[in-house]
C-alpha atoms as a PDB file:
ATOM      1  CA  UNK A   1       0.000   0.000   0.000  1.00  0.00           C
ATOM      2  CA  UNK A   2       1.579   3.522  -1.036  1.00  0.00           C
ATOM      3  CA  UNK A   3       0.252   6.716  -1.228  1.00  0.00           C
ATOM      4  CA  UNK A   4       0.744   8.658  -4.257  1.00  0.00           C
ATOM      5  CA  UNK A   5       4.505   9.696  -5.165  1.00  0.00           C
ATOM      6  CA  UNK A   6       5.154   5.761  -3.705  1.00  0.00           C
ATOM      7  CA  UNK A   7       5.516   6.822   0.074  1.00  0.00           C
ATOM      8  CA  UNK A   8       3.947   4.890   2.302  1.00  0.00           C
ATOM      9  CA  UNK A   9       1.602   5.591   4.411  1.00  0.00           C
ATOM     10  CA  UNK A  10       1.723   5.772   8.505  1.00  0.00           C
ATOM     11  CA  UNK A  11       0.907   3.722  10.202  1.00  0.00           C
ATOM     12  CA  UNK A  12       0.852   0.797   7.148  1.00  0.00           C
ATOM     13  CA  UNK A  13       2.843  -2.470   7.905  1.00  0.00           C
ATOM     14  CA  UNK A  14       6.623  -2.085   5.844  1.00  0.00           C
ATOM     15  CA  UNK A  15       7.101  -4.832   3.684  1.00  0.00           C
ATOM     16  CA  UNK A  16       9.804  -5.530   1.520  1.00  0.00           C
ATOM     17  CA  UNK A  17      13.793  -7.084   1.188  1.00  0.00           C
ATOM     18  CA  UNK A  18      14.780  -8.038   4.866  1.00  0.00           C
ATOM     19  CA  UNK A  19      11.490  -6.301   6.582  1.00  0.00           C
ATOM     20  CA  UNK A  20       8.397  -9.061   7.909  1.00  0.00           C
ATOM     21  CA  UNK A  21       5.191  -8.126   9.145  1.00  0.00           C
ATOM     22  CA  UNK A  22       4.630  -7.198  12.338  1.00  0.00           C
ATOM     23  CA  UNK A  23       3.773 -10.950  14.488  1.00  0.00           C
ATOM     24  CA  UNK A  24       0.661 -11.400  16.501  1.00  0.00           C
ATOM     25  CA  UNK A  25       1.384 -11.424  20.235  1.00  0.00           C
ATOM     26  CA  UNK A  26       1.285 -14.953  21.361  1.00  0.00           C
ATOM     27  CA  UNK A  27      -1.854 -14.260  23.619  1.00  0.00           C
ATOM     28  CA  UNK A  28      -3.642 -13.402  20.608  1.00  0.00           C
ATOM     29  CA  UNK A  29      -2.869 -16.289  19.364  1.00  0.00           C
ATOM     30  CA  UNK A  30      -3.484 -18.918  21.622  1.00  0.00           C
ATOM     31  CA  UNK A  31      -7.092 -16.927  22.667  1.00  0.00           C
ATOM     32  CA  UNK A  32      -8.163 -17.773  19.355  1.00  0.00           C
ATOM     33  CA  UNK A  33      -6.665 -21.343  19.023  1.00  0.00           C
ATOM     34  CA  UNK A  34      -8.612 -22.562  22.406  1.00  0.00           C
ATOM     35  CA  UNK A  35     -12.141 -20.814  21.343  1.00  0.00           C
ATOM     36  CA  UNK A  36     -11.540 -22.786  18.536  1.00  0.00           C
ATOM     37  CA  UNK A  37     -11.280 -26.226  20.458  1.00  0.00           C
ATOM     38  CA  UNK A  38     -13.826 -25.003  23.155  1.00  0.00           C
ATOM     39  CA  UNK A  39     -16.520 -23.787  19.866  1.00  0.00           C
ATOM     40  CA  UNK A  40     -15.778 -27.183  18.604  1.00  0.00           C
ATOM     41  CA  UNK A  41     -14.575 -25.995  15.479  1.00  0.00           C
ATOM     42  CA  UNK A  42     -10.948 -27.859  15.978  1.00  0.00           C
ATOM     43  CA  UNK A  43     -10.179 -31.008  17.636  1.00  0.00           C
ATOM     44  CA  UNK A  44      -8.432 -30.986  21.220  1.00  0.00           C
ATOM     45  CA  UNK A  45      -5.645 -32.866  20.055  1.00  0.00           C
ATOM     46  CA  UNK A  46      -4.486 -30.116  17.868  1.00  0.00           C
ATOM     47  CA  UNK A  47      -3.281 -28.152  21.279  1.00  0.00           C
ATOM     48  CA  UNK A  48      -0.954 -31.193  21.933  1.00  0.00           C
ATOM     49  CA  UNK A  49       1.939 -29.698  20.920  1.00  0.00           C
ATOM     50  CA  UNK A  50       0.912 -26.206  22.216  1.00  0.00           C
ATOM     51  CA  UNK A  51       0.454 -27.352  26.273  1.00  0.00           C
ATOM     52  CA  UNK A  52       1.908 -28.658  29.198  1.00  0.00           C
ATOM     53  CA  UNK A  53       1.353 -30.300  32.114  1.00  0.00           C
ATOM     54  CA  UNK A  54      -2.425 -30.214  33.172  1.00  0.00           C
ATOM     55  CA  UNK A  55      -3.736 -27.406  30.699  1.00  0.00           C
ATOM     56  CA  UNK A  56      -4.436 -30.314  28.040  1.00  0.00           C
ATOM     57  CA  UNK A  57      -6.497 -32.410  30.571  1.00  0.00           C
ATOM     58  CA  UNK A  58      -7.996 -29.323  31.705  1.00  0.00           C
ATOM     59  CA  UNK A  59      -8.600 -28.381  27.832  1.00  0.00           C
ATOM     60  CA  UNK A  60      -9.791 -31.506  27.043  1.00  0.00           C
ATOM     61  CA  UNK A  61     -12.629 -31.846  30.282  1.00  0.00           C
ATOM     62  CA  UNK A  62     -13.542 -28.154  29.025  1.00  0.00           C
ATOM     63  CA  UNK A  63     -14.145 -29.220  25.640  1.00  0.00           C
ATOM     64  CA  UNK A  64     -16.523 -32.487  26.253  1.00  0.00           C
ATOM     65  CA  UNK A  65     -18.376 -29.680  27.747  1.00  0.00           C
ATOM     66  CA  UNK A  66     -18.834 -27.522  24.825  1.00  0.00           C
ATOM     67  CA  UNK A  67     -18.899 -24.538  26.473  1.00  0.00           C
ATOM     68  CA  UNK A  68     -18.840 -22.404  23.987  1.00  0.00           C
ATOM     69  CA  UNK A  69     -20.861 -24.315  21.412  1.00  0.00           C
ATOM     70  CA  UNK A  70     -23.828 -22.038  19.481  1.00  0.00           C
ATOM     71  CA  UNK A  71     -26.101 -22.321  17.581  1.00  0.00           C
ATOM     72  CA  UNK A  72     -26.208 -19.371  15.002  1.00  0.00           C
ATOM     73  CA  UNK A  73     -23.356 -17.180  15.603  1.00  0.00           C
ATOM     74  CA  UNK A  74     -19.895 -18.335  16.203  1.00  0.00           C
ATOM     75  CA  UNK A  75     -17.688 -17.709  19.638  1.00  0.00           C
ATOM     76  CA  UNK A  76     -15.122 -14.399  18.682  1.00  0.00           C
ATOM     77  CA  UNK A  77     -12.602 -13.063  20.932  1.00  0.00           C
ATOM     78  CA  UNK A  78     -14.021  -9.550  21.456  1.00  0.00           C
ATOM     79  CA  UNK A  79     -10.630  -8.318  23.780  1.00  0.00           C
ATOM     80  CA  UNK A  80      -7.366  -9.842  25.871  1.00  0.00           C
ATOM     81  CA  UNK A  81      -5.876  -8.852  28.644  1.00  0.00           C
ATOM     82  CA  UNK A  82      -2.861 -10.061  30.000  1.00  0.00           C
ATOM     83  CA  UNK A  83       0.042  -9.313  32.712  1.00  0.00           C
ATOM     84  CA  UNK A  84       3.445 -10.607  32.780  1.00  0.00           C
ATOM     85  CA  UNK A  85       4.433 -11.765  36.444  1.00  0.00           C
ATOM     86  CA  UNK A  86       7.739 -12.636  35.121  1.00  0.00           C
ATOM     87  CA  UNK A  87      10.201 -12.719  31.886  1.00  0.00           C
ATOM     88  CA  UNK A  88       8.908 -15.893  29.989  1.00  0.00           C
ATOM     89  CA  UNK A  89       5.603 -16.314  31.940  1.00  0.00           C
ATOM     90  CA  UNK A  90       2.364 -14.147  30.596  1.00  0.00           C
ATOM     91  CA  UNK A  91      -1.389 -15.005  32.425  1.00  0.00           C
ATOM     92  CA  UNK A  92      -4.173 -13.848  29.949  1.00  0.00           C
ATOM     93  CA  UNK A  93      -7.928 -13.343  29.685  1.00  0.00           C
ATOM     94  CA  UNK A  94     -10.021 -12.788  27.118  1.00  0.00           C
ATOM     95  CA  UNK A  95     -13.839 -11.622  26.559  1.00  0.00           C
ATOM     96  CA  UNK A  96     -15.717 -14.070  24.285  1.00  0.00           C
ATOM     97  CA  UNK A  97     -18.574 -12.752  23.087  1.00  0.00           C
ATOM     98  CA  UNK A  98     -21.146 -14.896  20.886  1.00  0.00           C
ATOM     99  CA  UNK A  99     -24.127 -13.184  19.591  1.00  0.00           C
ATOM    100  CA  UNK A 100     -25.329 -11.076  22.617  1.00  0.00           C
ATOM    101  CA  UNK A 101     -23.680 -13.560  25.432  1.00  0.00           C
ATOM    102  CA  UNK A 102     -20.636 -12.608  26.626  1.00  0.00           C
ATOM    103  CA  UNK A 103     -17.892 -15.036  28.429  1.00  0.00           C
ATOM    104  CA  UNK A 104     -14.463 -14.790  30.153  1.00  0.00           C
ATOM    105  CA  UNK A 105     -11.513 -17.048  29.756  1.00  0.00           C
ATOM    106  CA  UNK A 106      -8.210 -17.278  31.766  1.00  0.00           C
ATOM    107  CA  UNK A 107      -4.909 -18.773  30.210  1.00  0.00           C
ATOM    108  CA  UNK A 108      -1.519 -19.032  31.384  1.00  0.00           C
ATOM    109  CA  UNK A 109       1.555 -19.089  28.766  1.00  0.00           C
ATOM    110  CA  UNK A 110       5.212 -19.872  29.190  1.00  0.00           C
ATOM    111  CA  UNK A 111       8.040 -19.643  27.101  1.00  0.00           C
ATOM    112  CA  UNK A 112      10.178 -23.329  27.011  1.00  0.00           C
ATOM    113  CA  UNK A 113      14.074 -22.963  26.535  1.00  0.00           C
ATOM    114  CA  UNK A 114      13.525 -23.384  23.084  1.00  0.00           C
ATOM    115  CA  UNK A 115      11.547 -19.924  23.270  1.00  0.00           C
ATOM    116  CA  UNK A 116       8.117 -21.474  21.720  1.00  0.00           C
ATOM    117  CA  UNK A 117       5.106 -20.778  24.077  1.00  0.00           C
ATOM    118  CA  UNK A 118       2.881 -23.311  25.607  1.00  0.00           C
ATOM    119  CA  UNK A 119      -0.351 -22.853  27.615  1.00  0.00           C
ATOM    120  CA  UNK A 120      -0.231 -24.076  30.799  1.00  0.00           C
ATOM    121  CA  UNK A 121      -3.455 -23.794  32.181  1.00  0.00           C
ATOM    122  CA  UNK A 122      -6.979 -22.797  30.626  1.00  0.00           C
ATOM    123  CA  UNK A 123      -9.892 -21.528  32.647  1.00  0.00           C
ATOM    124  CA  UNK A 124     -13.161 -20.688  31.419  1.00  0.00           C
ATOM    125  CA  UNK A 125     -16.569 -18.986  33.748  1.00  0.00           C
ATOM    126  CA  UNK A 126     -18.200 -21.788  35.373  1.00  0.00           C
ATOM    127  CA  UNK A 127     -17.556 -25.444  36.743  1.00  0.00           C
ATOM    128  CA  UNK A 128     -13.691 -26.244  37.054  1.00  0.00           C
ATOM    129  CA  UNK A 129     -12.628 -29.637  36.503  1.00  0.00           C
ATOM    130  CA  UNK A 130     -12.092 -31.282  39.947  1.00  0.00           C
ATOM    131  CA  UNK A 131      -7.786 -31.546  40.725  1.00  0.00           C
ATOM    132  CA  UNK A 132      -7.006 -34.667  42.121  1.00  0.00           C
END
């Protein structure tokens, strides 16, 4: 995108020889890879790779619920939050909004030494799965 005379424009991403686009945030992300396993539009297993620890089992409890299963309109992440209590750790929320019904999910991410991010826990409004 350039604006006439070939400059570009403020604001617009740079693109070009040794310049990428700009890279979602990792909370973004992973928001909208688990409304797509709690919707039921992707399978659980395809968060495998992407958690640790309990988040999966608590991912996979959460998604035999269907939670956030519609009829009509599908599950969007309307906004995140998140805070970083430390340098490689980052707990999120995020406002899921569905038609007119609006829900809140809580995830916590963590960079592994081979700096990819993982979820490590998953929380959405409503009955937690029972810890042992």
């Amino acid at each position: 995108m350039t604006a006439p005379g070939g400059a570009v424009p403020p604001g617009a991403p740079v693109r070009g020889p040794g310049r990428t686009a700009p890279q979602p945030r990792p909370t973004d992300l992973f928001a909208e890879r688990l409304v797509a396993v709690l919707s039921g539009r992707r399978p659980v297993h395809c968060m495998l790779r992407h958690t640790v620890g309990r988040a999966y089992d608590e991912l996979a409890w959460l998604a035999e619920r269907g939670p956030l299963r519609t009829r009509g309109t599908q599950p969007v992440v309307r906004d995140i939050g998140y805070y970083v209590p430390r340098r490689g750790a980052i707990e999120a929320f995020a406002r899921i909004g569905a038609g007119d019904r609006l829900r809140a999910m809580a995830f916590r991410l963590e960079q592994g030494p081979d700096l990819r991010w993982r979820c490590t826990a998953v929380e959405l409004g409503g009955p937690r799965m029972p810890h042992d």
